[in-house]
Protein backbone atom coordinates (compact mmCIF):
# COMPACT_ATOMS: atom_id res chain seq x y z
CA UNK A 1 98.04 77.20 130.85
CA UNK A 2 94.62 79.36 131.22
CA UNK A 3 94.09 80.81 127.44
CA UNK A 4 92.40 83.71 129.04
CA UNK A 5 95.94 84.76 131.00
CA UNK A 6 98.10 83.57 127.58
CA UNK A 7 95.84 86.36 125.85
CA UNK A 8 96.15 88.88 128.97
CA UNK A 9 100.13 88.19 128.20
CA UNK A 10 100.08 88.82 124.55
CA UNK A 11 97.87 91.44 124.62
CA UNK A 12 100.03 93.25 127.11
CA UNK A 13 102.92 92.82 125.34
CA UNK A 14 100.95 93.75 121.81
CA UNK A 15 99.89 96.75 123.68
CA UNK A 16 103.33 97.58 124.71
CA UNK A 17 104.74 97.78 121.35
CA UNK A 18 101.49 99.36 120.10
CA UNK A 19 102.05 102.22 122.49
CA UNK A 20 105.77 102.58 121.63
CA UNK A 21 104.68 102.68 117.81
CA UNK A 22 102.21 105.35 118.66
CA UNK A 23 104.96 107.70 120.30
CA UNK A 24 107.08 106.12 117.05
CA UNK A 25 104.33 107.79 114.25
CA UNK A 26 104.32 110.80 116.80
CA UNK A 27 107.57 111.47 116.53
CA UNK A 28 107.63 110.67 112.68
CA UNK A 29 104.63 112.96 112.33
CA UNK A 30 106.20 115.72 113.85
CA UNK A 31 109.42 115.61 112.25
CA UNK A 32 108.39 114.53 108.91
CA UNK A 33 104.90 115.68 108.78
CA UNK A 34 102.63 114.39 105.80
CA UNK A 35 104.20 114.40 102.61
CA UNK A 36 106.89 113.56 99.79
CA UNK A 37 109.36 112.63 102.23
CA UNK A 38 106.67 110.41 104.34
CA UNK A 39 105.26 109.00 101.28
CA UNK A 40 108.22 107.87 100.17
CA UNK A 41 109.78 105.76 103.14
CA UNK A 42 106.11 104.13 103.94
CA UNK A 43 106.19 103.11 100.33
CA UNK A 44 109.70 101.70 100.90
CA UNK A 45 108.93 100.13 104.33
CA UNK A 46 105.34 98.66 103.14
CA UNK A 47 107.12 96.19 100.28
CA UNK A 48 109.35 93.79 102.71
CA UNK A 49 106.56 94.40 105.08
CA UNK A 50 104.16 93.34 102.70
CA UNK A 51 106.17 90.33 102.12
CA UNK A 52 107.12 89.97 105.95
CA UNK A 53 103.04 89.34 106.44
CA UNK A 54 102.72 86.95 103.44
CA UNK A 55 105.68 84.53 104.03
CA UNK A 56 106.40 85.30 107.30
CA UNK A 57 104.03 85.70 109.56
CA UNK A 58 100.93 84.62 107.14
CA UNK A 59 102.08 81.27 104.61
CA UNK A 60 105.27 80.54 106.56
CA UNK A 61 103.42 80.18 110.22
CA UNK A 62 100.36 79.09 109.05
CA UNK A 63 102.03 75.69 107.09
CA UNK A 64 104.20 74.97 109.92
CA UNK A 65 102.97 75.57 113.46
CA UNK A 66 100.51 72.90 113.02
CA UNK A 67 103.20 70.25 111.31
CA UNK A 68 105.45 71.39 114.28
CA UNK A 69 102.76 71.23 116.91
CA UNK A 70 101.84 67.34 115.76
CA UNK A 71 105.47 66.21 115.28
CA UNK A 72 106.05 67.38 119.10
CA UNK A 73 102.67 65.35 120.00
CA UNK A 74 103.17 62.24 118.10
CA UNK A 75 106.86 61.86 117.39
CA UNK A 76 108.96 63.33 120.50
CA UNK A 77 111.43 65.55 120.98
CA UNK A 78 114.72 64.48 118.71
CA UNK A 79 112.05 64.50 115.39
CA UNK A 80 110.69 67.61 116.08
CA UNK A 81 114.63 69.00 116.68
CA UNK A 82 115.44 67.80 113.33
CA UNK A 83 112.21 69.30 111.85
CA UNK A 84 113.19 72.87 112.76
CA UNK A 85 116.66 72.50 112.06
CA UNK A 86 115.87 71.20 108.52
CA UNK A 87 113.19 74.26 108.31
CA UNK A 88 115.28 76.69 109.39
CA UNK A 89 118.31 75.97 107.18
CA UNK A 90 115.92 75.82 104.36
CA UNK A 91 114.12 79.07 104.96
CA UNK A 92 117.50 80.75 105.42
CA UNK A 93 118.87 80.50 101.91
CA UNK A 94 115.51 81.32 100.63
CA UNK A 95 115.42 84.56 102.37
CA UNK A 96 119.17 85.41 101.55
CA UNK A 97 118.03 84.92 97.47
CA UNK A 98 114.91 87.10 98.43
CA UNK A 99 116.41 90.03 99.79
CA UNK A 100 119.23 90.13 97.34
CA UNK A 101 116.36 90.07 94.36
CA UNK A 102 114.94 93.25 96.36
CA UNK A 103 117.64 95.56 96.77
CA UNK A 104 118.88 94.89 93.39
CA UNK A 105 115.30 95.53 91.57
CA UNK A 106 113.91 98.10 93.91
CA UNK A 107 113.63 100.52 90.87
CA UNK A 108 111.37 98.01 89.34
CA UNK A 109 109.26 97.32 92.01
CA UNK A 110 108.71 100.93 92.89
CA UNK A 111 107.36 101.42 89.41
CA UNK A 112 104.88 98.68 90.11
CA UNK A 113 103.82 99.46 93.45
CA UNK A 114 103.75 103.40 93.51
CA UNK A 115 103.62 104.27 89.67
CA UNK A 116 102.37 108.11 90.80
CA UNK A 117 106.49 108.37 92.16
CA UNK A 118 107.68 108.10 88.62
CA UNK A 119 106.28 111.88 87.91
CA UNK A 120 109.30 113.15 90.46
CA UNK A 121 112.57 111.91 89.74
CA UNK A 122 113.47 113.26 93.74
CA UNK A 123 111.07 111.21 95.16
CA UNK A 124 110.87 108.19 93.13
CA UNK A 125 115.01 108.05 93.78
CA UNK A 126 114.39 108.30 97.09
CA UNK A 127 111.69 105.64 97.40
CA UNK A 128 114.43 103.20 95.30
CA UNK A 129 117.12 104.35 97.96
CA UNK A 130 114.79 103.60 100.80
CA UNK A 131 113.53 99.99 99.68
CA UNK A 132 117.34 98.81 99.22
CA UNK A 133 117.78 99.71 102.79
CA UNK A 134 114.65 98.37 103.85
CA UNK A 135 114.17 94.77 102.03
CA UNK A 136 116.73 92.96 103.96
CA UNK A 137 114.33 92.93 107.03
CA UNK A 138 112.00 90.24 105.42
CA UNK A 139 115.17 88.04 105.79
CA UNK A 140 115.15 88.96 109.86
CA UNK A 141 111.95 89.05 110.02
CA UNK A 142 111.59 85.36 108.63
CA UNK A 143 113.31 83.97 111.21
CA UNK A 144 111.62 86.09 113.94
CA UNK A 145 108.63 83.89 112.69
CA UNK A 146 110.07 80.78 113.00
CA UNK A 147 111.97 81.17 116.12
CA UNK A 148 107.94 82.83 117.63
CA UNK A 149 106.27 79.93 115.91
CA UNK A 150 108.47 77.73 117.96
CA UNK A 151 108.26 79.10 120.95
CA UNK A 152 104.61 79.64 121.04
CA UNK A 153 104.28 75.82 120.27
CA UNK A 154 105.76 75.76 123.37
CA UNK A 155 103.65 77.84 125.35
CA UNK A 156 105.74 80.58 125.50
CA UNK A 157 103.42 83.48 124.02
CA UNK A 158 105.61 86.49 125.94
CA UNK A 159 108.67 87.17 124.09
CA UNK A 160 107.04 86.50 120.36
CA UNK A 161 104.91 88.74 121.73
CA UNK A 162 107.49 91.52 122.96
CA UNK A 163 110.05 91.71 120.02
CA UNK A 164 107.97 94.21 118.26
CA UNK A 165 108.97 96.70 120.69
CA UNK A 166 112.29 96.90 119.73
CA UNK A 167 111.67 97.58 116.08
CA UNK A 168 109.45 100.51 117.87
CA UNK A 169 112.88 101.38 119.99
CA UNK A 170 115.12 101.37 117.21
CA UNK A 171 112.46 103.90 115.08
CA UNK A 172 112.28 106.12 117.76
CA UNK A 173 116.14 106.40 118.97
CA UNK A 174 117.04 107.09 115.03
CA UNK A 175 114.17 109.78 114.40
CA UNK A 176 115.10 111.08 117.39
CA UNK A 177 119.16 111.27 117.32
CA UNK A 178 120.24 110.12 114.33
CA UNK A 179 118.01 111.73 111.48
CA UNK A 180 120.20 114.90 111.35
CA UNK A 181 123.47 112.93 110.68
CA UNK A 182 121.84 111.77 107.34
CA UNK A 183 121.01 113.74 103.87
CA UNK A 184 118.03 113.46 103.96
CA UNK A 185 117.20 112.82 107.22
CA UNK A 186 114.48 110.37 106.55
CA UNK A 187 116.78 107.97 105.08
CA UNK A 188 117.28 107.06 109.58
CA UNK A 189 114.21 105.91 109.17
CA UNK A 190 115.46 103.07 106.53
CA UNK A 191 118.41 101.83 109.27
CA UNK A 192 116.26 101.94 112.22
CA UNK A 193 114.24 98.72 110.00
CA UNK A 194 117.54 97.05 109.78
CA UNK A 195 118.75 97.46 113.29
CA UNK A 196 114.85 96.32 114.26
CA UNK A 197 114.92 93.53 112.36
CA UNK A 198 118.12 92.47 113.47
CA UNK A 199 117.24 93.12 117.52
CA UNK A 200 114.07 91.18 117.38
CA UNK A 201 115.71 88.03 115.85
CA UNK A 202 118.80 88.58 118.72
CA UNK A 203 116.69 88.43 121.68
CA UNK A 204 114.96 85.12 121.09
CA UNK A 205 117.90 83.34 120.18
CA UNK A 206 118.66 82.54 124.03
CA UNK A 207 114.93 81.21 124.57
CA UNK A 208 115.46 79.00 121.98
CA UNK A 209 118.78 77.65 122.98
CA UNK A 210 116.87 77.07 127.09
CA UNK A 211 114.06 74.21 125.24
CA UNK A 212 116.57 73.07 123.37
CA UNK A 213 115.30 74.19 120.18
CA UNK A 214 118.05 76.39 118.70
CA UNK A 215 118.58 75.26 114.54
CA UNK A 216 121.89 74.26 113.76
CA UNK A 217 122.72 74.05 110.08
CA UNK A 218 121.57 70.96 108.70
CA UNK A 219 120.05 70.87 104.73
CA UNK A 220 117.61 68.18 104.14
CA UNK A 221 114.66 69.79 101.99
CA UNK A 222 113.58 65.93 101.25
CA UNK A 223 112.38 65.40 104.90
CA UNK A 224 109.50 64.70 105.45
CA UNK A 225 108.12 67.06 107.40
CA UNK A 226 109.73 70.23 105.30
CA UNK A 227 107.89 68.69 102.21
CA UNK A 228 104.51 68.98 104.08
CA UNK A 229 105.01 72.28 104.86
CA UNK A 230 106.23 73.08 102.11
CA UNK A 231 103.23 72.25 100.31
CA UNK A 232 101.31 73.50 102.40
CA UNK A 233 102.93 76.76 102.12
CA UNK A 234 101.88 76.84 98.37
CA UNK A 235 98.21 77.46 99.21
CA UNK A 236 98.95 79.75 102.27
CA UNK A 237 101.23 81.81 100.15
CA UNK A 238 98.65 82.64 97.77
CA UNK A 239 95.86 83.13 100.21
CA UNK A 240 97.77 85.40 102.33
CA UNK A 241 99.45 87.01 98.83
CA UNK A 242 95.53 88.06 98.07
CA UNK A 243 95.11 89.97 100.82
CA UNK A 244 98.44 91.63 100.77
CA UNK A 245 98.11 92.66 97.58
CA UNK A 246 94.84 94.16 98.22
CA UNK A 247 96.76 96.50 100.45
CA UNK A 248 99.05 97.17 98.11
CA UNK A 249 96.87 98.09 94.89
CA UNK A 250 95.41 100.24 97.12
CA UNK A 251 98.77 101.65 97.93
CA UNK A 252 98.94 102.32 94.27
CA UNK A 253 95.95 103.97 93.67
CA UNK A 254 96.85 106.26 96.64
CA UNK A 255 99.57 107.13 95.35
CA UNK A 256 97.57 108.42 92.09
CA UNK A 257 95.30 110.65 94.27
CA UNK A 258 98.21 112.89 95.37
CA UNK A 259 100.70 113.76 98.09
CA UNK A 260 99.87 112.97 101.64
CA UNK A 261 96.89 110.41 100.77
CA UNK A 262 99.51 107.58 101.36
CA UNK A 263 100.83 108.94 104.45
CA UNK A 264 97.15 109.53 105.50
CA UNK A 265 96.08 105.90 105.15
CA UNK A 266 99.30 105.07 106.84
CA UNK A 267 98.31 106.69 109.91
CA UNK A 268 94.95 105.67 109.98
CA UNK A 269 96.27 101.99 109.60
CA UNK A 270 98.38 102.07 112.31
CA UNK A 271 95.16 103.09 114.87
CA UNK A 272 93.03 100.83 113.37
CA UNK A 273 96.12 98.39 113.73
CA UNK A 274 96.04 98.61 117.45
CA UNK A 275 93.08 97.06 118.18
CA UNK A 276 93.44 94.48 115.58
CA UNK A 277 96.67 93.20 116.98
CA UNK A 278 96.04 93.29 120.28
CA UNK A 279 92.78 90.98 119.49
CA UNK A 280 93.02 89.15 116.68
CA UNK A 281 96.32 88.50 116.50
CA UNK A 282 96.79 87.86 119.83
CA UNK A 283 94.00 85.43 119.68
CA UNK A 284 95.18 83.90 116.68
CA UNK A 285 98.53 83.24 118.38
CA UNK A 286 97.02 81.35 121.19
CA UNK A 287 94.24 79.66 118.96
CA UNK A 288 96.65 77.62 116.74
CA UNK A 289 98.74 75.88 118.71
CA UNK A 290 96.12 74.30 121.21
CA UNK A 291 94.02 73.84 117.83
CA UNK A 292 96.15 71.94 116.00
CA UNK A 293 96.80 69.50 119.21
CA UNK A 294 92.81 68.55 119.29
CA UNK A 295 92.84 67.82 115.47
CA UNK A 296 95.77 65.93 116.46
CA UNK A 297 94.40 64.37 119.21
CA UNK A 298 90.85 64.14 117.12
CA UNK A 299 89.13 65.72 119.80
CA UNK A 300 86.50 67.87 117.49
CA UNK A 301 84.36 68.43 120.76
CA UNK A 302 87.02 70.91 122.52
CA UNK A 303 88.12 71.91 119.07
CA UNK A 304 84.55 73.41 118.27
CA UNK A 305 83.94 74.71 121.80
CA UNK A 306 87.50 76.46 121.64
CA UNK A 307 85.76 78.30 118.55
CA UNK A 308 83.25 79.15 119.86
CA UNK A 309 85.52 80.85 122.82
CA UNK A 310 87.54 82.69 120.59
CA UNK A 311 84.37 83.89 118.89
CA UNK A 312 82.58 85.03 121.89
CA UNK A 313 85.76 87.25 123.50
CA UNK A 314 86.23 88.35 119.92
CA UNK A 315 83.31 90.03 119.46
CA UNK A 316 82.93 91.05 123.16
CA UNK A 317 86.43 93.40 123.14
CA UNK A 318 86.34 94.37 119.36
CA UNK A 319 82.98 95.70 119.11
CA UNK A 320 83.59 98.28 121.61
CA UNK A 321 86.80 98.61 119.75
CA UNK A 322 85.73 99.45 116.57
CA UNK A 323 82.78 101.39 117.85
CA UNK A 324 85.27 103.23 119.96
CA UNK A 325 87.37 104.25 117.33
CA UNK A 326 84.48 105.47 115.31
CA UNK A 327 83.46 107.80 117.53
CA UNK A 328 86.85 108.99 118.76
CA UNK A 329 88.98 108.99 115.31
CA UNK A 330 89.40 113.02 115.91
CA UNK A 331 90.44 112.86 119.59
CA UNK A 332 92.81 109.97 118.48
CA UNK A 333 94.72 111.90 115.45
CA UNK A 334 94.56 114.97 117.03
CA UNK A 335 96.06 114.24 120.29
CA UNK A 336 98.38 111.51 118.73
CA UNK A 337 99.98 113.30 115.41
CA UNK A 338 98.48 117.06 115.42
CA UNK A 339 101.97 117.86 116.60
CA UNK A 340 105.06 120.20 114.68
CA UNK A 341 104.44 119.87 110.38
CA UNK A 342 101.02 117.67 110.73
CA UNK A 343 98.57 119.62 109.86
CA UNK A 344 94.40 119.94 111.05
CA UNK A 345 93.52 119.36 107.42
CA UNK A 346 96.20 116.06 107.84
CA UNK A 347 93.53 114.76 111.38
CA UNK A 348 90.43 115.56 108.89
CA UNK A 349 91.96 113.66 106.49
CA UNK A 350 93.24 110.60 108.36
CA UNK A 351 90.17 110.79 110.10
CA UNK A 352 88.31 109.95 106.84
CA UNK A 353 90.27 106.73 106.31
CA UNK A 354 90.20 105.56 110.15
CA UNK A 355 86.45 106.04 110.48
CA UNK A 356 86.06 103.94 107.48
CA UNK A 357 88.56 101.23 108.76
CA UNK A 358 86.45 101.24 111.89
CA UNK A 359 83.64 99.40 110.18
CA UNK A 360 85.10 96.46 108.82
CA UNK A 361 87.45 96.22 112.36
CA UNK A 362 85.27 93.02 113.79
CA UNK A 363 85.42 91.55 109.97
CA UNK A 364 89.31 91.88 110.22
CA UNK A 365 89.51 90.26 113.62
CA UNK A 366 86.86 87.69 113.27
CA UNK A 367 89.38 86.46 110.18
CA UNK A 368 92.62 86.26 112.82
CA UNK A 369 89.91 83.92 114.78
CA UNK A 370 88.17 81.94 112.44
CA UNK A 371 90.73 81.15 109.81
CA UNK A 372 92.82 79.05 112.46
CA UNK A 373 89.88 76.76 112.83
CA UNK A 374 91.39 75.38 108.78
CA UNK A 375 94.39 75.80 109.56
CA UNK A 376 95.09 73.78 112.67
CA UNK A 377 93.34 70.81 110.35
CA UNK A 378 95.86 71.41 107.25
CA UNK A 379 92.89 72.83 105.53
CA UNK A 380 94.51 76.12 103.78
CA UNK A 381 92.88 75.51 100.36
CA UNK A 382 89.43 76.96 101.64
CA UNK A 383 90.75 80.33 103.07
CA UNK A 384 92.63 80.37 99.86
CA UNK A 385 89.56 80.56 97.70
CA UNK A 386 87.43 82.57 100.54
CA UNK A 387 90.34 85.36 99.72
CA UNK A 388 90.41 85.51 96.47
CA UNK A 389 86.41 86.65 96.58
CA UNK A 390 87.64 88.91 98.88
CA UNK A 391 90.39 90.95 96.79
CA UNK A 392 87.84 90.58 93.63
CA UNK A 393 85.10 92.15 96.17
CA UNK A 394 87.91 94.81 97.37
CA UNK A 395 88.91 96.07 93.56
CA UNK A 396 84.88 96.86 92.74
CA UNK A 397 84.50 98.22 96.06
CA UNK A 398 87.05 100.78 95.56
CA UNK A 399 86.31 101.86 91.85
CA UNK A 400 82.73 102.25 93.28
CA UNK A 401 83.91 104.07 96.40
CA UNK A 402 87.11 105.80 95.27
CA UNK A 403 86.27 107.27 92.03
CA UNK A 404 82.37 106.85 91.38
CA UNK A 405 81.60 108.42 94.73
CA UNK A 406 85.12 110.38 95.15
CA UNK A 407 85.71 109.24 98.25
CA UNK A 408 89.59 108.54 97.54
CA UNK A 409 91.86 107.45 100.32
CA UNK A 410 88.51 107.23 102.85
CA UNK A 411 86.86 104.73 99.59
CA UNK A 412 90.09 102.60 99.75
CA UNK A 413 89.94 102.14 103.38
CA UNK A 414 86.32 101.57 103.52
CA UNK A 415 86.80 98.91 100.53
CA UNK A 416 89.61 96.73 103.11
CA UNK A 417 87.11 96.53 105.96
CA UNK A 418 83.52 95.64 104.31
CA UNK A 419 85.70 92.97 102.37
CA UNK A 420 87.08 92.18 105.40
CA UNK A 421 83.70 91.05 106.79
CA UNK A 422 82.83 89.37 103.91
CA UNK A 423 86.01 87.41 104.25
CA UNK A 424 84.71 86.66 107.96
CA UNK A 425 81.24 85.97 106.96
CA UNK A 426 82.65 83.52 103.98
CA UNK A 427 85.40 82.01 106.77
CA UNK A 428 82.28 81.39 109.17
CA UNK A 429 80.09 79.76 106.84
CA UNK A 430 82.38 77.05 105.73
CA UNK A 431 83.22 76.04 109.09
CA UNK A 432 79.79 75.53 109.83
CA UNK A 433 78.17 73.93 106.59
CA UNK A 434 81.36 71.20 107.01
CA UNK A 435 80.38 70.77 110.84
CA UNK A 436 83.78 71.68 112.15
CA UNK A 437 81.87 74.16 114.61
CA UNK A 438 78.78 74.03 116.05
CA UNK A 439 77.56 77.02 118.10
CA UNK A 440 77.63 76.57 121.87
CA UNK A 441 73.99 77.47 123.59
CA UNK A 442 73.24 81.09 124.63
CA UNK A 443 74.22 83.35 121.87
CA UNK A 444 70.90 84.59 121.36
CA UNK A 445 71.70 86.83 125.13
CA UNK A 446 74.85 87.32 124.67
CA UNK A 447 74.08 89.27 121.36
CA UNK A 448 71.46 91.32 122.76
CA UNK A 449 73.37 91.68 126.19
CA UNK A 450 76.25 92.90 123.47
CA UNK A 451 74.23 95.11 121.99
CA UNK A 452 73.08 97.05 124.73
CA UNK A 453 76.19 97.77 126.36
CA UNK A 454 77.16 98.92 122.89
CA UNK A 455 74.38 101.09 122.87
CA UNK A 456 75.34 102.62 126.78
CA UNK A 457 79.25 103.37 125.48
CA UNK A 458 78.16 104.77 122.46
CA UNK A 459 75.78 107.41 123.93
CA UNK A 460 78.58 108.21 126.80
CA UNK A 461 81.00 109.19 124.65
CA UNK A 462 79.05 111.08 121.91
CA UNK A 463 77.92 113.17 125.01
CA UNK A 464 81.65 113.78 126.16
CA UNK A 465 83.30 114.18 123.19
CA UNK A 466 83.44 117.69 122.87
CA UNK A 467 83.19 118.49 118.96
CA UNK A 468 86.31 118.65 116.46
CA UNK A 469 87.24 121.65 117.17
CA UNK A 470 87.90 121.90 120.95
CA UNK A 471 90.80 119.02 120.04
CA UNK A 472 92.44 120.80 116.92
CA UNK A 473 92.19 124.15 119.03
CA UNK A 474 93.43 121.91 122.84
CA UNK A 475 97.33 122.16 123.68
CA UNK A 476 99.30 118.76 123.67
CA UNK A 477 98.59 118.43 127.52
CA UNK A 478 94.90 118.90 127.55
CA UNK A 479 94.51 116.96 124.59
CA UNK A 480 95.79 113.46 126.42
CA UNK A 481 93.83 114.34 129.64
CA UNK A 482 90.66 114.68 127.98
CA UNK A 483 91.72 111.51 125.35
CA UNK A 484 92.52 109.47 128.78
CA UNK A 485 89.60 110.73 130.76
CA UNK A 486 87.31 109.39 126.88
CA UNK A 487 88.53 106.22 126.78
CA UNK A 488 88.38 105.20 130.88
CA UNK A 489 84.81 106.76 131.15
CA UNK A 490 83.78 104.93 127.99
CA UNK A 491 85.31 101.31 129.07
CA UNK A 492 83.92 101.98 132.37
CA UNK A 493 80.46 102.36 130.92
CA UNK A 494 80.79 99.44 128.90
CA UNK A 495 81.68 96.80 131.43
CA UNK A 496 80.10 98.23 134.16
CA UNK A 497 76.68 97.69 131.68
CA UNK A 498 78.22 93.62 130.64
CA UNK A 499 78.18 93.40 134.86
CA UNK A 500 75.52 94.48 135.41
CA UNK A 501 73.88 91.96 133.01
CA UNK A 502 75.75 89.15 134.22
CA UNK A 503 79.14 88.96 132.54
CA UNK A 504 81.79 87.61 134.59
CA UNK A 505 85.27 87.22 133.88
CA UNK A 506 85.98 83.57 135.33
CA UNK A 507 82.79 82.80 132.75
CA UNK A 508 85.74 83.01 129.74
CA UNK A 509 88.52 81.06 131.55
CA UNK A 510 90.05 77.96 129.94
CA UNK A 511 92.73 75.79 129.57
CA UNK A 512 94.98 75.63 126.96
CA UNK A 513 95.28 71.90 125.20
């Protein structure tokens, strides 16, 4: 399979579900607007998410796509069967322990994570009410990872890649039509995460059962190959833990500023989410499977030149990215949630936080990339330690952004990013002092090639922009011409200047392991 079309496909289907969840926050923003009511479900839905990215998708994949990917290599197909069937029966009692620990000490975790709620007995009931409804999802979502983990072993990147779209379905059918049949209406909001949950894990089943690969109960947590990951779950857990928790002091503190500056950084997350999941995840997704066959296959050669690919289209489509949403963080809030009881002084806000997301945005993706290159070698220890730096650098950051310079919400965002990139910097350095990459020749033109197409997009759109208050002042309609007309003028700028200097697209073809 050509990587380059496996990351067309992902990113496709990323940028499907990215543009449902857009129309999702739209219609949350305009029903909901920006405040107690807001606050209180993204509180509630940000725990089993929270947990979702750390044992899920983060420890959970990380220990054991690469133990999956060598058993299929080396041992054949009735070993690996047994693997996942021993995983999965595992990791399904776990999660039914886990989600009946949640929903039966919500109140206590709500007075950890948003202390600030315990001022309003209203909304601090709510926020209880809302996690109980909520935390079961880490159980679907669990087993979304495996069955995706599985699957993209397998080469089959599309439909991991598509459920997301139905938890964006099920938000927007219950904001839409079912809110008003509920008192209070956000508590829709809560279900639609169920019925998400539950959809995603539904529609992979049948891909599973066509390469033979559906679990069947079968408890064996002495295999082999379940204590391996196991253990090497006890690292990833606490490496992917760090920067969860990051997110959710910050949550905390936000919470301590005030009504709306939760809902605010929500919204700016979910732009600056966009990119970073249609890149770095995506790339990370198709990275770690042909990874882990080369360290298999002890081919370092094509495992350090497959680096080196992933680095090169990483910071090719993020820069613009990040600079992009920089310069166009009003058009993007306006147009996108400046709509029914979200407010212009809600887009200045939110603009605030995305602006400073926007410059840690290659840091974030560049970790999606580089922190693979352990990974596929059963190396989680060193990303471990890397993030713990990282959340110590995050908490000074935001006492010297947040309160020292008062920057609030827009000091906790700026603290994710720049740790972010010193996460990436950290990540980079340690592949190369242990010679696990070595730089491929020419990066010397591509950066200043980079640069200057950079330089030709940034001037475009500061020219068409139009100032802040054309958008706040623009109807609905003009507002996404003008946003569409931005962002096509400004790509067009971009790669017509990368052309121009010799970038071609069949230069970044190759084949998967």
């Amino acid at each position: 399979m050509n990587l380059l079309k496996a990351l067309a496909t992902v990113s496709s289907m990323t940028l499907l579900s990215r543009i449902l969840g857009f129309v999702r926050d739209f219609v949350i923003a305009r029903t909901f607007g920006a405040g107690m009511m807001t606050d209180a479900f993204f509180i509630a839905f940000k725990l089993p998410n929270l947990l979702r990215r750390m044992f899920a998708e983060g420890a959970f994949s990380q220990a054991f796509v690469p133990i999956l990917g060598e058993y299929r290599n080396k041992r054949g197909e009735a070993e690996t069967k047994r693997l996942v069937d021993h995983v999965a029966t595992l990791l399904f009692l776990i999660l039914l322990g886990v989600a009946a620990l949640g929903v039966a000490g919500a109140p206590i975790i709500i007075y950890i994570a948003a202390p600030g709620f315990a001022a309003d007995a209203t909304k601090f009931e709510l926020t209880v009410t809302l996690t109980r409804i909520c935390f079961p999802y880490i159980a679907f979502m669990s087993l979304v990872a495996l069955a995706g983990g599985i699957l993209n072993t397998w080469s089959r990147f599309a439909l991991p890649a598509f459920t997301p779209v139905l938890l964006n379905v099920a938000f927007i059918g219950m904001a839409l039509f079912a809110a008003p049949y509920f008192d209070p209406p956000v508590l829709a909001l809560g279900v639609a995460v169920l019925i998400g949950g539950a959809l995603q894990l539904a529609i992979q089943l049948p891909a599973l059962a066509r390469i033979g690969m559906l679990p069947r109960f079968s408890l064996n947590w002495r295999d082999e190959g379940v204590r391996r990951i196991m253990l090497l779950m006890v690292p990833a857990l606490l490496g992917v833990s760090v920067s969860q928790i990051s997110l959710l002091i910050n949550g905390i503190f936000a919470s301590l500023f005030g009504d709306g500056r939760v809902s605010w950084l929500y919204y700016a997350d979910r732009l600056m989410e966009f990119p970073a999941g249609m890149l770095g995840v995506a790339l990370g997704t198709i990275l770690l499977p042909s990874l882990s066959k080369y360290h298999a296959a002890e081919n370092h050669e094509e495992y350090g030149r497959l680096l080196d690919w992933g680095l090169r289209l990483t910071l090719l489509l993020a820069a613009p990215a990040a600079l992009g949403l920089a310069l166009l963080s009003t058009p993007l809030i306006a147009t996108l949630f400046h709509h029914g009881a979200f407010t212009a002084q809600d887009v200045m806000q939110t603009r605030n936080a995305l602006v400073a997301y926007s410059i840690g945005l290659v840091g974030m993706i560049l970790v999606k990339v580089l922190a693979p290159g352990f990974y596929a070698r059963q190396d989680i220890r060193t990303p471990v330690r890397i993030a713990i730096i990282s959340l110590f650098a995050t908490q000074a950051m935001n006492v010297l952004f947040a309160w020292l310079l008062g920057m609030e919400h827009a000091g906790l965002a700026l603290s994710i990013g720049l740790a972010a990139c010193i996460n990436g910097g950290l990540l980079y350095h340690g592949l190369r002092s242990r010679g696990i990459y070595t730089p491929q020749p020419g990066w010397s033109a591509f950066y200043l090639k980079l640069c200057a197409a950079l330089a030709a997009m940034g001037a475009a759109l500061a020219f068409a922009d139009g100032g802040t208050s054309l958008w706040l002042a623009a109807g609905t309609g003009e507002r996404v011409v003008r946003l569409s007309l931005l962002v096509l003028f400004g790509a067009a700028v971009y790669f017509a200047t990368l052309w121009l200097l010799g970038f071609r697209v069949r230069d970044f073809k190759r084949r998967a392991a």
